[in-house]
PDB file of N, CA and C in Angstrom:
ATOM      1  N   UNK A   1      18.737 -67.751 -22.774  1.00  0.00           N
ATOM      2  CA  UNK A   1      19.267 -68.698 -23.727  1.00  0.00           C
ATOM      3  C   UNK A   1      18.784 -68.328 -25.121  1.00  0.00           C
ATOM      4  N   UNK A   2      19.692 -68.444 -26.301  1.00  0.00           N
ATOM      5  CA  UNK A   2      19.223 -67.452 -27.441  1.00  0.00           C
ATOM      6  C   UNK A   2      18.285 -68.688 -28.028  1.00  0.00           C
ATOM      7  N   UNK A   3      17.973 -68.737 -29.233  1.00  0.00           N
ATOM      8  CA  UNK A   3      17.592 -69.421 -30.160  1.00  0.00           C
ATOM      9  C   UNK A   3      17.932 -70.031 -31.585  1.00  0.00           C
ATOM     10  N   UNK A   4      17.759 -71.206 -31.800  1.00  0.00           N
ATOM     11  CA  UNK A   4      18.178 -71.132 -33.746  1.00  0.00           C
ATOM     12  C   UNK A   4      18.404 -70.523 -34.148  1.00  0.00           C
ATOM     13  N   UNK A   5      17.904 -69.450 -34.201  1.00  0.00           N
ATOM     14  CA  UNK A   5      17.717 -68.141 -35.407  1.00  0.00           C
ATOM     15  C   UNK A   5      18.078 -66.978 -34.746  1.00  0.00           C
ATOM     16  N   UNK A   6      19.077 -67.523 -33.735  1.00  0.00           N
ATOM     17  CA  UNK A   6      19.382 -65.714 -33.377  1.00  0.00           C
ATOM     18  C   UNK A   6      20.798 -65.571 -34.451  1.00  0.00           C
ATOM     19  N   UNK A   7      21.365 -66.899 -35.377  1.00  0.00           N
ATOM     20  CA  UNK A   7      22.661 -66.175 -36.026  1.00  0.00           C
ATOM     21  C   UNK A   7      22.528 -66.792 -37.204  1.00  0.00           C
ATOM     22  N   UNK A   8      21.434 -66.349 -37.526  1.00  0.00           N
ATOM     23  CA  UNK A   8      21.146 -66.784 -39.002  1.00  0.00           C
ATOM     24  C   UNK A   8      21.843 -66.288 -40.137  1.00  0.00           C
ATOM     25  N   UNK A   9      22.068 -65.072 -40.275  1.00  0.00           N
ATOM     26  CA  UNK A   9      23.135 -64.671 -40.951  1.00  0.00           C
ATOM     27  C   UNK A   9      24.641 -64.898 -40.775  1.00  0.00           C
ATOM     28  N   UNK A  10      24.992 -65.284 -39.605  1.00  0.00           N
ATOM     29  CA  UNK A  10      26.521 -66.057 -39.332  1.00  0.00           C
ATOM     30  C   UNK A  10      26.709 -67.475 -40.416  1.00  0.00           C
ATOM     31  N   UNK A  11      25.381 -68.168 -39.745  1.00  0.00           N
ATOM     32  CA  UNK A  11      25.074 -69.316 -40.310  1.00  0.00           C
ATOM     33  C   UNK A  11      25.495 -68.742 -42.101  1.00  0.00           C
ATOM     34  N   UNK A  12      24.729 -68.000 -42.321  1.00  0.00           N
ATOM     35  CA  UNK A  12      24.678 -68.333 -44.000  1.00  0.00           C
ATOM     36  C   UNK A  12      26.108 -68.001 -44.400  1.00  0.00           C
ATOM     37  N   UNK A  13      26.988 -66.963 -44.034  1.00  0.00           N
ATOM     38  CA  UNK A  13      27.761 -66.498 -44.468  1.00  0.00           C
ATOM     39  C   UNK A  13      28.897 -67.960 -44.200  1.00  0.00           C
ATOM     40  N   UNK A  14      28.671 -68.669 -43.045  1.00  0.00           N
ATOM     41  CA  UNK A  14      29.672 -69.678 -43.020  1.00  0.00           C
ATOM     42  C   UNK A  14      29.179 -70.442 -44.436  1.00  0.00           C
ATOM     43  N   UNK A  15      28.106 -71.452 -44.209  1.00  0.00           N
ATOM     44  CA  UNK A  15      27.945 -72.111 -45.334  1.00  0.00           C
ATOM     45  C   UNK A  15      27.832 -71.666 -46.606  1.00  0.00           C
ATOM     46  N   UNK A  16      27.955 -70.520 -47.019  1.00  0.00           N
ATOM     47  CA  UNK A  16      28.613 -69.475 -48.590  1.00  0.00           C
ATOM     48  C   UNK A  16      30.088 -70.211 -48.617  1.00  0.00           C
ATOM     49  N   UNK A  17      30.995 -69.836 -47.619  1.00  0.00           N
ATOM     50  CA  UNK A  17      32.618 -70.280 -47.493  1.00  0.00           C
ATOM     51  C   UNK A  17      32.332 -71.991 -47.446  1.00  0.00           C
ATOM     52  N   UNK A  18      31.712 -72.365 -46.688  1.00  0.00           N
ATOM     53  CA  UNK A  18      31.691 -73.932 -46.747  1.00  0.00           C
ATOM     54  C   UNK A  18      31.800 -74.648 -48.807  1.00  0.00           C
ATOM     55  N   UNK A  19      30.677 -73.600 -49.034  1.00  0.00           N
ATOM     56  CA  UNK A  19      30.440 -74.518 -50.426  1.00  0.00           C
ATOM     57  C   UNK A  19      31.365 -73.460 -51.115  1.00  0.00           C
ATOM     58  N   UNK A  20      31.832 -72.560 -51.202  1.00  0.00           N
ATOM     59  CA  UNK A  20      33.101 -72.147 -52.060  1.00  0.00           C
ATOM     60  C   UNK A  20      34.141 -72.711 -51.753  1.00  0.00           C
ATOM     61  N   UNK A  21      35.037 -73.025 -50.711  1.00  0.00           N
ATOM     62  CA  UNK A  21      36.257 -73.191 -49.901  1.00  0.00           C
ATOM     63  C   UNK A  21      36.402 -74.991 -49.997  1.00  0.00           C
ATOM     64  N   UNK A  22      35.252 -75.586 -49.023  1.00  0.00           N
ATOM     65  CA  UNK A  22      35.647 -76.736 -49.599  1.00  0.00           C
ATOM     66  C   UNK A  22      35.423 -77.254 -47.747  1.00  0.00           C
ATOM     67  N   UNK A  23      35.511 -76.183 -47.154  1.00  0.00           N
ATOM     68  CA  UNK A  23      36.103 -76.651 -45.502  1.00  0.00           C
ATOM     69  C   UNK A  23      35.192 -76.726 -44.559  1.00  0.00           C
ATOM     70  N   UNK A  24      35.376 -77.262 -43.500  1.00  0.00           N
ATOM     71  CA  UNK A  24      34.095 -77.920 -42.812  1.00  0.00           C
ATOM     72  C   UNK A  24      33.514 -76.805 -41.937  1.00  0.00           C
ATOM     73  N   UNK A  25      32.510 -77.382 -41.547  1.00  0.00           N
ATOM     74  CA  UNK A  25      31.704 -75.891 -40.546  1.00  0.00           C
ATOM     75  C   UNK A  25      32.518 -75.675 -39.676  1.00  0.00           C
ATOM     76  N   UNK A  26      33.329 -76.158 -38.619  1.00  0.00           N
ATOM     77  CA  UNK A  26      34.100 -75.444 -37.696  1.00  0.00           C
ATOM     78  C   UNK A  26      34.987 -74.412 -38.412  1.00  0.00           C
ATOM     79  N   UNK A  27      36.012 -75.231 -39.211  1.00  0.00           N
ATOM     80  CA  UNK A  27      36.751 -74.554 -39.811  1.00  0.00           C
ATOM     81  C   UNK A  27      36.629 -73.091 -40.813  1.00  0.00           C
ATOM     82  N   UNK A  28      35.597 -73.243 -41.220  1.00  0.00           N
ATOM     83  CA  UNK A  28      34.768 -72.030 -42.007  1.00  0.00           C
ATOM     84  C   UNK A  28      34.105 -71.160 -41.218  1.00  0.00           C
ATOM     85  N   UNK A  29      33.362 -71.388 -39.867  1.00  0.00           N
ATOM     86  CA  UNK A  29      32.925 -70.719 -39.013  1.00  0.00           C
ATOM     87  C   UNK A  29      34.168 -69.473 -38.119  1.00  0.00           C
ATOM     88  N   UNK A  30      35.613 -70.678 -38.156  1.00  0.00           N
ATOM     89  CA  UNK A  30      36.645 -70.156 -37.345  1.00  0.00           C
ATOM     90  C   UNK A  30      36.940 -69.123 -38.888  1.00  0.00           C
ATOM     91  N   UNK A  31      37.069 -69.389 -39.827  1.00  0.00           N
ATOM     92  CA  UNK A  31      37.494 -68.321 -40.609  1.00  0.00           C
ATOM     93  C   UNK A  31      37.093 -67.104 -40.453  1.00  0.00           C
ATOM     94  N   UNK A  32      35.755 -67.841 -40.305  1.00  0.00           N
ATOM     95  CA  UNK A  32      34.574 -66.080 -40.659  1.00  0.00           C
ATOM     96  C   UNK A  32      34.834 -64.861 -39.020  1.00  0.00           C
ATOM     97  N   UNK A  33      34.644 -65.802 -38.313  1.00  0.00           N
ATOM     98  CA  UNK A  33      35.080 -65.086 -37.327  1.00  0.00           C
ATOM     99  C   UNK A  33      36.386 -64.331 -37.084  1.00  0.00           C
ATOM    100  N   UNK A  34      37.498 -65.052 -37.625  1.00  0.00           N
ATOM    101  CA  UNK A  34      38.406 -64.316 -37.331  1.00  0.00           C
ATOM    102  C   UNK A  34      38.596 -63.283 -38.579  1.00  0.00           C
ATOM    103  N   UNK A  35      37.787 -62.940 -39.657  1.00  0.00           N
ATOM    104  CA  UNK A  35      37.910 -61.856 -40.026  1.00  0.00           C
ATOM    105  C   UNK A  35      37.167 -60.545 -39.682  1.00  0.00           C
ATOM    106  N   UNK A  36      36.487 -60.973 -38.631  1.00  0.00           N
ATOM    107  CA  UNK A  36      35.557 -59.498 -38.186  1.00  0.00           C
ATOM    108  C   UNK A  36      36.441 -58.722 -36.947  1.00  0.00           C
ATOM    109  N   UNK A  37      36.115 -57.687 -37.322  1.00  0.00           N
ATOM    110  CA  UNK A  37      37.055 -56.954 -36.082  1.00  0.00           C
ATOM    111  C   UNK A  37      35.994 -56.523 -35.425  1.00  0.00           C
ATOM    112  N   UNK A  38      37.095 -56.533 -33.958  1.00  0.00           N
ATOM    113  CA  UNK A  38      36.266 -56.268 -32.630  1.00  0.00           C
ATOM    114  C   UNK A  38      35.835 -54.498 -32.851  1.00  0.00           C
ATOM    115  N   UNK A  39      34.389 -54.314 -31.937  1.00  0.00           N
ATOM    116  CA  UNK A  39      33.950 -53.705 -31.977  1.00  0.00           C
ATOM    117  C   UNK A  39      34.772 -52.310 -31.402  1.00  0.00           C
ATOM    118  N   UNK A  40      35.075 -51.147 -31.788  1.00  0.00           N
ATOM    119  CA  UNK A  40      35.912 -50.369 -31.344  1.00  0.00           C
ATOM    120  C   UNK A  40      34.531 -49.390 -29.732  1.00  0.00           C
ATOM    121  N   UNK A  41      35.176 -49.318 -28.712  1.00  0.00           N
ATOM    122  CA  UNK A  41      34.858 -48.385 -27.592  1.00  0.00           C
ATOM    123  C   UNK A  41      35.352 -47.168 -27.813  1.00  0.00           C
ATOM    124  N   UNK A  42      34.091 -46.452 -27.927  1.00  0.00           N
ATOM    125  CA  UNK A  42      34.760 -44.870 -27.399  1.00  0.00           C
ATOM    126  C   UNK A  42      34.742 -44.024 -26.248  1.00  0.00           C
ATOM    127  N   UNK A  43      35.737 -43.751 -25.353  1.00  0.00           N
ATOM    128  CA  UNK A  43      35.820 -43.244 -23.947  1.00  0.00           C
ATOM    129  C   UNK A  43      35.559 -41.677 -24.140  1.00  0.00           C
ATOM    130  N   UNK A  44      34.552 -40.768 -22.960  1.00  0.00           N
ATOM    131  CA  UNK A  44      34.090 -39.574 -23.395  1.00  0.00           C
ATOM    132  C   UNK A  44      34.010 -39.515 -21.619  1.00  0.00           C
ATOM    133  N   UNK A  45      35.230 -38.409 -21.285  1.00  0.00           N
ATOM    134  CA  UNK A  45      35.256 -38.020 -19.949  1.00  0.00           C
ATOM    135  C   UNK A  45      34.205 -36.962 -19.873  1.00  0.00           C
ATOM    136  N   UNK A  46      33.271 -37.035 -18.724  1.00  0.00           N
ATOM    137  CA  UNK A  46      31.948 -36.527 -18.325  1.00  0.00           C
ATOM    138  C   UNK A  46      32.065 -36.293 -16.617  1.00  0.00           C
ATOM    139  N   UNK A  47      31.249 -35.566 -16.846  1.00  0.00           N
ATOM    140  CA  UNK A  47      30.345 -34.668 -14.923  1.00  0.00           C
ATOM    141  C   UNK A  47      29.471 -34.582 -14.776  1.00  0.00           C
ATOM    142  N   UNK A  48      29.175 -35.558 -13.641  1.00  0.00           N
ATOM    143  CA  UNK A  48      27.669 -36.428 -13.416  1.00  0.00           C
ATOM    144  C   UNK A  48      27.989 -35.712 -12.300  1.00  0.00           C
ATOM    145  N   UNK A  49      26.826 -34.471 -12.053  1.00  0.00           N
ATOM    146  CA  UNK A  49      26.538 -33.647 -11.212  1.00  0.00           C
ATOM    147  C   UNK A  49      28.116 -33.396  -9.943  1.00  0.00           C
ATOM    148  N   UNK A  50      29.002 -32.950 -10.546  1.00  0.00           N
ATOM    149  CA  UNK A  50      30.146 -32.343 -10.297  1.00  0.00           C
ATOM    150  C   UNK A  50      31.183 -33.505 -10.347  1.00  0.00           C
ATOM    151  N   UNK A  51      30.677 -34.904 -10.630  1.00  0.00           N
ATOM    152  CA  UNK A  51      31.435 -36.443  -9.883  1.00  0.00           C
ATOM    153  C   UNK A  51      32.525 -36.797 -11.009  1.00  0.00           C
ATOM    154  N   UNK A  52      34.075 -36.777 -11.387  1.00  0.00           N
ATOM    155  CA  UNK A  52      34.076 -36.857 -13.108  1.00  0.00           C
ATOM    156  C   UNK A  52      33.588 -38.565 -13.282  1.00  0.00           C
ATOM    157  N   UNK A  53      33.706 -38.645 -14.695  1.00  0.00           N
ATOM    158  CA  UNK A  53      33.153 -39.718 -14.892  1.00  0.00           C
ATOM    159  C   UNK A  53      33.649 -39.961 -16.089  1.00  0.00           C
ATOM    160  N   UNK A  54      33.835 -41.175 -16.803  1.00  0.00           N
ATOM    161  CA  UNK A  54      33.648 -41.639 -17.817  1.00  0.00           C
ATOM    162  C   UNK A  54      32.438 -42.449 -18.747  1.00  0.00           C
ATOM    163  N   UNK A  55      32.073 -41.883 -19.763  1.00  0.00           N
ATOM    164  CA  UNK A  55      31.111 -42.503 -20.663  1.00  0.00           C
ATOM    165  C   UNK A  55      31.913 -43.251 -21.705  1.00  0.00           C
ATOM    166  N   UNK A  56      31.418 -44.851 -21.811  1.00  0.00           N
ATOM    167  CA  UNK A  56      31.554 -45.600 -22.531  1.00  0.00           C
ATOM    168  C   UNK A  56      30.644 -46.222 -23.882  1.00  0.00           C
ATOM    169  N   UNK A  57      30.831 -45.775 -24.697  1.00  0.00           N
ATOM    170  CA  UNK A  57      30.081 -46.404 -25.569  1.00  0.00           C
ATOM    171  C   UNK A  57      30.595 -46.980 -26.972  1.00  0.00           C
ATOM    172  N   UNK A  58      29.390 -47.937 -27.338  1.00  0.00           N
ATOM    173  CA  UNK A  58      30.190 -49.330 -28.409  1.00  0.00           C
ATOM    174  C   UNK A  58      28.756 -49.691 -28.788  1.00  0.00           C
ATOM    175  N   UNK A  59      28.880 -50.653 -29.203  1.00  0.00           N
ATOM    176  CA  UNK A  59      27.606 -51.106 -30.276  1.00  0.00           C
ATOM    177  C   UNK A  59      27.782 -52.512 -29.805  1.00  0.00           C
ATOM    178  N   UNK A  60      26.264 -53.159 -29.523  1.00  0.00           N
ATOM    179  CA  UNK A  60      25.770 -54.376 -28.894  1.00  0.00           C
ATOM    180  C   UNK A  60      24.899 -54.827 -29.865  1.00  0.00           C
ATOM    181  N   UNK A  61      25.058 -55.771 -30.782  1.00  0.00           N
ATOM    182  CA  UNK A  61      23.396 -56.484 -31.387  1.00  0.00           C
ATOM    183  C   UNK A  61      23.416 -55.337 -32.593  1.00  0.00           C
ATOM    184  N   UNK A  62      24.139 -54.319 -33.173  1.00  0.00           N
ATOM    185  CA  UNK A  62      23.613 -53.206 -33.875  1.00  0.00           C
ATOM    186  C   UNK A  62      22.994 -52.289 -33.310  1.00  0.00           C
ATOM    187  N   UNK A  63      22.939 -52.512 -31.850  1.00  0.00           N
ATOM    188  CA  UNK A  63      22.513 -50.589 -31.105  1.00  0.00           C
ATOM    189  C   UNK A  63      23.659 -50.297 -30.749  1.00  0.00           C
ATOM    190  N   UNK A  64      23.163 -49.107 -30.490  1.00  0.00           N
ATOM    191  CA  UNK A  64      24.290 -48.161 -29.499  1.00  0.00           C
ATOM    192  C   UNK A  64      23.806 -48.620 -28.322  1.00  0.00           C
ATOM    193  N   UNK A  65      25.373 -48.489 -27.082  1.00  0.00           N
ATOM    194  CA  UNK A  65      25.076 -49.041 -25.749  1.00  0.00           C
ATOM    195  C   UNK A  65      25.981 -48.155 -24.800  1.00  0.00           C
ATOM    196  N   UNK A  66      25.842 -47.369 -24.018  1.00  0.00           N
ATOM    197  CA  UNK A  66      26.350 -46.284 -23.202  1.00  0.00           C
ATOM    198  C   UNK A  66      26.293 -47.215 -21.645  1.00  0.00           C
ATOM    199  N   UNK A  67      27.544 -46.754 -21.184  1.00  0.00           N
ATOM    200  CA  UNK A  67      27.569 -47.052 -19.615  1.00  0.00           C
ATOM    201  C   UNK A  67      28.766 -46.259 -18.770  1.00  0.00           C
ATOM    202  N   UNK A  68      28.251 -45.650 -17.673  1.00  0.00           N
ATOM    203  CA  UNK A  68      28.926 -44.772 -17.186  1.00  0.00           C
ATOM    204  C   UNK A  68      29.908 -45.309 -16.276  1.00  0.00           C
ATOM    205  N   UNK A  69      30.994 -45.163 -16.344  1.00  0.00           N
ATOM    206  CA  UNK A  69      32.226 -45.714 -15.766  1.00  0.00           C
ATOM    207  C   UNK A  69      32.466 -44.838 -14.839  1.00  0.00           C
ATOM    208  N   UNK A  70      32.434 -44.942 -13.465  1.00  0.00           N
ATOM    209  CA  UNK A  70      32.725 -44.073 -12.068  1.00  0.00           C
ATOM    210  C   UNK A  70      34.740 -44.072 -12.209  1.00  0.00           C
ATOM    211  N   UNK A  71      34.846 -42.795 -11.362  1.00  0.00           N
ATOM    212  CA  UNK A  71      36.387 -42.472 -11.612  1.00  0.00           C
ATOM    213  C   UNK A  71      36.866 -42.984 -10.090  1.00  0.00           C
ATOM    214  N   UNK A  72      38.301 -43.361  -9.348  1.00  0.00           N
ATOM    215  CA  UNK A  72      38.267 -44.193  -8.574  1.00  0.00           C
ATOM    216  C   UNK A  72      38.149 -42.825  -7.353  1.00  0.00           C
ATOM    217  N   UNK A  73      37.983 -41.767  -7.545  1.00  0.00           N
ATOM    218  CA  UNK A  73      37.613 -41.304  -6.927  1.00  0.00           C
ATOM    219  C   UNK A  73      36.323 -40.681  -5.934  1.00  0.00           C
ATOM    220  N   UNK A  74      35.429 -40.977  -6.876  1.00  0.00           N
ATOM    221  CA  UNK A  74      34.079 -41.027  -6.520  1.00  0.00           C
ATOM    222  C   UNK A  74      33.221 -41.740  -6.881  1.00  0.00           C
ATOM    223  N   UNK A  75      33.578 -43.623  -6.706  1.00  0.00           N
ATOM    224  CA  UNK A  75      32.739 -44.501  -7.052  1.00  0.00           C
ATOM    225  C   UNK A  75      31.691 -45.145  -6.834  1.00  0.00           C
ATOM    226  N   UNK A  76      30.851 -44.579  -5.935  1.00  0.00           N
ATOM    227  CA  UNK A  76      29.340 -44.600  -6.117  1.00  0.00           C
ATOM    228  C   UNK A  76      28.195 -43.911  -6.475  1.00  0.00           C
ATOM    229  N   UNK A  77      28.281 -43.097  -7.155  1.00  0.00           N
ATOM    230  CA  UNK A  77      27.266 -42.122  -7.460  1.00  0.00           C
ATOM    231  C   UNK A  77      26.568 -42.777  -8.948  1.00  0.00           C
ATOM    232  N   UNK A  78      26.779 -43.457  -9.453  1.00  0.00           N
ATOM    233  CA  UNK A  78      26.604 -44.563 -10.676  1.00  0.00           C
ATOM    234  C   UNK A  78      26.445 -45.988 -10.138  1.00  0.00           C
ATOM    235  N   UNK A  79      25.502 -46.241 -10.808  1.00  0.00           N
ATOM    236  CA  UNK A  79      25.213 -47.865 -11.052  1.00  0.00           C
ATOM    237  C   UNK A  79      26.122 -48.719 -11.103  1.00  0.00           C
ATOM    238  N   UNK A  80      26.428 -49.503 -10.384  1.00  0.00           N
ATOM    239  CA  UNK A  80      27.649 -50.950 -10.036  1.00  0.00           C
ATOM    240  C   UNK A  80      27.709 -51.733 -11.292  1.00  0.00           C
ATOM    241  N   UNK A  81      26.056 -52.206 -11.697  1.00  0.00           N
ATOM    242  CA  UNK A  81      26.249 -53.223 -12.697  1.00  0.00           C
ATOM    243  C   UNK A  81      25.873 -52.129 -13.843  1.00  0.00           C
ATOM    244  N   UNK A  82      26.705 -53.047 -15.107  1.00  0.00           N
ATOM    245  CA  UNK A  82      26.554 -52.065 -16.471  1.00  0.00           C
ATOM    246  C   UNK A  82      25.023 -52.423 -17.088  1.00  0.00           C
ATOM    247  N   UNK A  83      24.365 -53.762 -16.724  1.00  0.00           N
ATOM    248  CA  UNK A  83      22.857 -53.966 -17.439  1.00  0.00           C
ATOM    249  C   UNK A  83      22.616 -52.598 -17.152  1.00  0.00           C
ATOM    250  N   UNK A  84      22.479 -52.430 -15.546  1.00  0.00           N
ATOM    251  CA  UNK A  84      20.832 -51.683 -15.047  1.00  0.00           C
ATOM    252  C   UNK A  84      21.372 -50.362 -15.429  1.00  0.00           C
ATOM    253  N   UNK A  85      22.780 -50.018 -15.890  1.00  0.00           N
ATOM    254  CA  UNK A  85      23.160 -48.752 -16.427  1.00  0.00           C
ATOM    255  C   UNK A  85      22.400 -48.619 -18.162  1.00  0.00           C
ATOM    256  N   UNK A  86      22.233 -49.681 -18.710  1.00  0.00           N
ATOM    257  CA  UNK A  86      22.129 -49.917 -20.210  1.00  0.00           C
ATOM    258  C   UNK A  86      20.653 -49.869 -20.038  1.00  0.00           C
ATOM    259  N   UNK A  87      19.629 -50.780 -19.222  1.00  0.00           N
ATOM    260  CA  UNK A  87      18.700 -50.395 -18.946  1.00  0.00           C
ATOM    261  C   UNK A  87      17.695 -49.273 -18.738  1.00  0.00           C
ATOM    262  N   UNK A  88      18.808 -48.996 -17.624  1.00  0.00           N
ATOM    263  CA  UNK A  88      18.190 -46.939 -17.561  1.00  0.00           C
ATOM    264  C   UNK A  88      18.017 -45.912 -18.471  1.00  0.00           C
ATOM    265  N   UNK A  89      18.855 -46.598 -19.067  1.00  0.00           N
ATOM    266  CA  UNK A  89      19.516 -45.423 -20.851  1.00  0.00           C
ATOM    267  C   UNK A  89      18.065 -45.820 -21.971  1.00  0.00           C
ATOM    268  N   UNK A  90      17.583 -47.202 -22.477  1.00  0.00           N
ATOM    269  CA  UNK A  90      16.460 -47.700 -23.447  1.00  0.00           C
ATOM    270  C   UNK A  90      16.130 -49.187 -22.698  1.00  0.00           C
ATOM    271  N   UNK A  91      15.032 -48.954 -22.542  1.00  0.00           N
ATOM    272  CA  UNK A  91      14.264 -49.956 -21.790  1.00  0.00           C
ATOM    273  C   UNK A  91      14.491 -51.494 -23.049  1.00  0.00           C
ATOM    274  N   UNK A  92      14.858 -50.671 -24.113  1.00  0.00           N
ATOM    275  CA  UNK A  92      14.589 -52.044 -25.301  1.00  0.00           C
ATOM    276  C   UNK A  92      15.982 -52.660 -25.206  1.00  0.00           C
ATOM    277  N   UNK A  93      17.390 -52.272 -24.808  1.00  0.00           N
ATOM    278  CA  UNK A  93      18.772 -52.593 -24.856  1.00  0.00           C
ATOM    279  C   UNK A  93      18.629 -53.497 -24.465  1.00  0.00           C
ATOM    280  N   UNK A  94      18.015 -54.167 -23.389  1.00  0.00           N
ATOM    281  CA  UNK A  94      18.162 -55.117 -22.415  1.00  0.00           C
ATOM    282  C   UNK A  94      17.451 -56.327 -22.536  1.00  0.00           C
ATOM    283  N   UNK A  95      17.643 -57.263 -23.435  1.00  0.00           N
ATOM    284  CA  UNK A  95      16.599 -58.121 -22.652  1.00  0.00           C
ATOM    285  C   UNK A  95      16.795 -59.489 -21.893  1.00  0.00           C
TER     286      UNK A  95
END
């Protein structure tokens, strides 16, 4: 469960638009949000010891976050869940 202060900068940037704009926190919050664009994924076909594979990576929190996507042909040789894949990669990605 996050905390107060995990969107402190969301926070400010809404109430900047609140006291310029005129409009209430939902409404200024829904603004701000809908001007950020979604984070773009980049797909990078890979061979995890002969298996193909896909590498996924995108940005979480301001890190980089990699997770290996199994091909439907050889889908167990990789981690099921994407944490313990993100995990394996920086012990700090995860918490």
């Amino acid at each position: 469960m996050g905390n107060r202060r995990h969107h402190k900068k969301l926070r400010a940037e809404v109430r900047a638009r609140m006291a310029r704009t005129g409009e209430s926190y939902q409404q200024a919050l829904a603004r701000v949000l809908e001007g950020r664009t979604a984070g773009a994924v980049d797909l990078l076909r890979i061979e995890y010891f002969g298996a193909p594979a896909t590498l996924a990576t995108f940005e979480v929190a301001g890190r980089l976050a990699c997770v290996v996507v199994s091909s439907r042909h050889a889908p167990r040789p990789f981690p099921e869940s994407p944490i313990y894949a993100l995990r394996s990669l920086d012990p700090h990605a995860v918490h």
